[in-house]
C-alpha atoms as a PDB file:
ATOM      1  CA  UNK A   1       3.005 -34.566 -40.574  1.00  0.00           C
ATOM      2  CA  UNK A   2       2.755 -34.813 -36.724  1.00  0.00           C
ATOM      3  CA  UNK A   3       0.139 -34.349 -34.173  1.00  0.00           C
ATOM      4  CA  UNK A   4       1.188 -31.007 -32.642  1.00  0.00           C
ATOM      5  CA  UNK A   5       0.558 -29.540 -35.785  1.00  0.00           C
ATOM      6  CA  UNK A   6      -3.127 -28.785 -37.035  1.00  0.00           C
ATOM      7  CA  UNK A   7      -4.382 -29.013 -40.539  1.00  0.00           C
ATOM      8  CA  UNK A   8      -4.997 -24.995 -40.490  1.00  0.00           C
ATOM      9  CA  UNK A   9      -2.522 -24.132 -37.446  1.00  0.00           C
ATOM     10  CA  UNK A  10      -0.922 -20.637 -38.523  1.00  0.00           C
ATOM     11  CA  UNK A  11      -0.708 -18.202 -41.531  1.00  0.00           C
ATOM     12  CA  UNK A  12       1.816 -15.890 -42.151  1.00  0.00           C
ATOM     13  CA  UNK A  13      -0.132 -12.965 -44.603  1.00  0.00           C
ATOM     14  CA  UNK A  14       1.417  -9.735 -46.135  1.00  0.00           C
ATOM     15  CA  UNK A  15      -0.364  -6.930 -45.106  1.00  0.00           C
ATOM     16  CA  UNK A  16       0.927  -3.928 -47.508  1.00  0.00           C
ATOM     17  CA  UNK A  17       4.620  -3.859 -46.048  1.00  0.00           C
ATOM     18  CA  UNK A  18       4.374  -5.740 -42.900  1.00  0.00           C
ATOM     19  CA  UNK A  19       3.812  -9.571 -42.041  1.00  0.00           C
ATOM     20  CA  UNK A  20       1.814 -11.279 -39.578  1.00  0.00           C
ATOM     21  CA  UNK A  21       1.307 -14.431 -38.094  1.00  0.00           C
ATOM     22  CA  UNK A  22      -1.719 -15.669 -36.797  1.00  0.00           C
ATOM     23  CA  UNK A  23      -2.820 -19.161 -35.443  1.00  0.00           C
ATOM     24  CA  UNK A  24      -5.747 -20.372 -36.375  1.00  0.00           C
ATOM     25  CA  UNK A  25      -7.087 -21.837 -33.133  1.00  0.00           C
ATOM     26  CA  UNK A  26      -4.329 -24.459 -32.934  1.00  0.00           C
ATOM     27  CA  UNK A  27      -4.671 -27.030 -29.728  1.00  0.00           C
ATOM     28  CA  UNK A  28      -0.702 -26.763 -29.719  1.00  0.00           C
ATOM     29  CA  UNK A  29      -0.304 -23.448 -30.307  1.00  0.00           C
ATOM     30  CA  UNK A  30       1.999 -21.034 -32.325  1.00  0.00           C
ATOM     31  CA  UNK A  31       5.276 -19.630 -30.609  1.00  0.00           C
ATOM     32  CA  UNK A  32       7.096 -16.499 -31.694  1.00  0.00           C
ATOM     33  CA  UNK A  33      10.687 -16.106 -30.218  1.00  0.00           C
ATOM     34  CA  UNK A  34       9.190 -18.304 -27.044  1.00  0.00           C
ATOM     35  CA  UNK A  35       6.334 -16.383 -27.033  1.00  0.00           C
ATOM     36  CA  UNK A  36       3.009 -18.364 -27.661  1.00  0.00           C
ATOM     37  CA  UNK A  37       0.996 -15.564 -29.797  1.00  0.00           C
ATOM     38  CA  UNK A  38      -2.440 -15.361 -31.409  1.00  0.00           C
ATOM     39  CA  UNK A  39      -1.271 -12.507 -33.953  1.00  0.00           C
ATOM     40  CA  UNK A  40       1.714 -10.912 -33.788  1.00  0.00           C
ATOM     41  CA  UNK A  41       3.580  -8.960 -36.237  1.00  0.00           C
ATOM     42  CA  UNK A  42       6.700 -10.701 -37.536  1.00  0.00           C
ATOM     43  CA  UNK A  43      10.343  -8.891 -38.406  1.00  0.00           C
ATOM     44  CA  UNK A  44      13.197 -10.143 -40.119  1.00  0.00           C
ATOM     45  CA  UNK A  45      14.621 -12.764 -38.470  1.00  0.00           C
ATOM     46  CA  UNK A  46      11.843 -13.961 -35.795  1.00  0.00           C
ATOM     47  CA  UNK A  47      12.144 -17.590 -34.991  1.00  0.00           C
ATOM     48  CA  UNK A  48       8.745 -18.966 -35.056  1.00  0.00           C
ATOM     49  CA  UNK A  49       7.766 -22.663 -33.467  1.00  0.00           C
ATOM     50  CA  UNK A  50       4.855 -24.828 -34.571  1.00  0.00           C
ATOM     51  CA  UNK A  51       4.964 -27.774 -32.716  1.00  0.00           C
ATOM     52  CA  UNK A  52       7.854 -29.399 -32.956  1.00  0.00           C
ATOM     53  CA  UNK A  53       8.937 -27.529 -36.044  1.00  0.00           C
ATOM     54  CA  UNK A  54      11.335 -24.498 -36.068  1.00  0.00           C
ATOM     55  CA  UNK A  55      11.137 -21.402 -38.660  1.00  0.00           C
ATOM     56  CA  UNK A  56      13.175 -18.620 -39.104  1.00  0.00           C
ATOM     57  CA  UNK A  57      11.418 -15.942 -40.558  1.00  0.00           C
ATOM     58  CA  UNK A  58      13.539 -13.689 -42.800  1.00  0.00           C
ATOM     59  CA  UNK A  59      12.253 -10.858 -45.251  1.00  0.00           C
ATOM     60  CA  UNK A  60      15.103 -11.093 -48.103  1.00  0.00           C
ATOM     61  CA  UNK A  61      18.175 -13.088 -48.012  1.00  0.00           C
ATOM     62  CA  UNK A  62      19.628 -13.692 -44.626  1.00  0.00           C
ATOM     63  CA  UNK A  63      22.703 -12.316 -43.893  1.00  0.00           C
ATOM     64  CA  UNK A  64      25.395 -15.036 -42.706  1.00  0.00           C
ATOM     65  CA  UNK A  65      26.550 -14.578 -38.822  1.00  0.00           C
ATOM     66  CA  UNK A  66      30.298 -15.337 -39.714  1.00  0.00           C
ATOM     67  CA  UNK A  67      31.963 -15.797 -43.377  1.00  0.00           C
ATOM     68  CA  UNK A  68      31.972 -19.192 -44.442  1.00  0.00           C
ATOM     69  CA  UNK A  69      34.799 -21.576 -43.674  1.00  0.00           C
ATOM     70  CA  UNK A  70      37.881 -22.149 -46.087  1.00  0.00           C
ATOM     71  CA  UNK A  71      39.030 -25.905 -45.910  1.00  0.00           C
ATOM     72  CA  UNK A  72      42.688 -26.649 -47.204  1.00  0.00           C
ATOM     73  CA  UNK A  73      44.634 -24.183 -49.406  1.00  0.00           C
ATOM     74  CA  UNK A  74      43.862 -23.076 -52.730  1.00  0.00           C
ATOM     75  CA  UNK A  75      46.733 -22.905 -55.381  1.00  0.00           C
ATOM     76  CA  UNK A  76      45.557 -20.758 -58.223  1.00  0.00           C
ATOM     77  CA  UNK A  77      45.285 -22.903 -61.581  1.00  0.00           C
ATOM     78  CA  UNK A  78      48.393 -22.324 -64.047  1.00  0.00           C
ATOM     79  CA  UNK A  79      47.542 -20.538 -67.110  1.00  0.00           C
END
């Protein structure tokens, strides 16, 4: 809920296998990487903006940018 962001502002629709955003006459606008768009076609990890919201677009699971953090050590349970 906020006031850059229209009732109707974007859609994101699956056309076959591809995906694109559209907005949907928006005051605001939508934003692809920095981009303001009216469609575009979105890939895997596109950062979208809609207002003051940010979305990562992903198709699948994201992969992690560095393996996860291991606090303390770990003594292996005895048997």
């Amino acid at each position: 809920d906020d006031g850059g962001v229209g009732l109707l502002h974007a859609m994101i629709e699956d056309r076959g296998d591809e995906y694109f955003i559209s907005d949907l006459g928006s005051s605001e606008g939508t934003f692809q990487n920095g981009d303001r768009i009216l469609e575009s076609k979105l890939t895997s990890g596109d950062e979208l903006k809609v207002g003051p919201f940010r979305i990562q677009f992903f198709i699948g699971i994201p992969k992690p940018a560095a393996p996860p953090k291991v606090s303390g050590t770990q003594t292996p349970a005895a048997p």
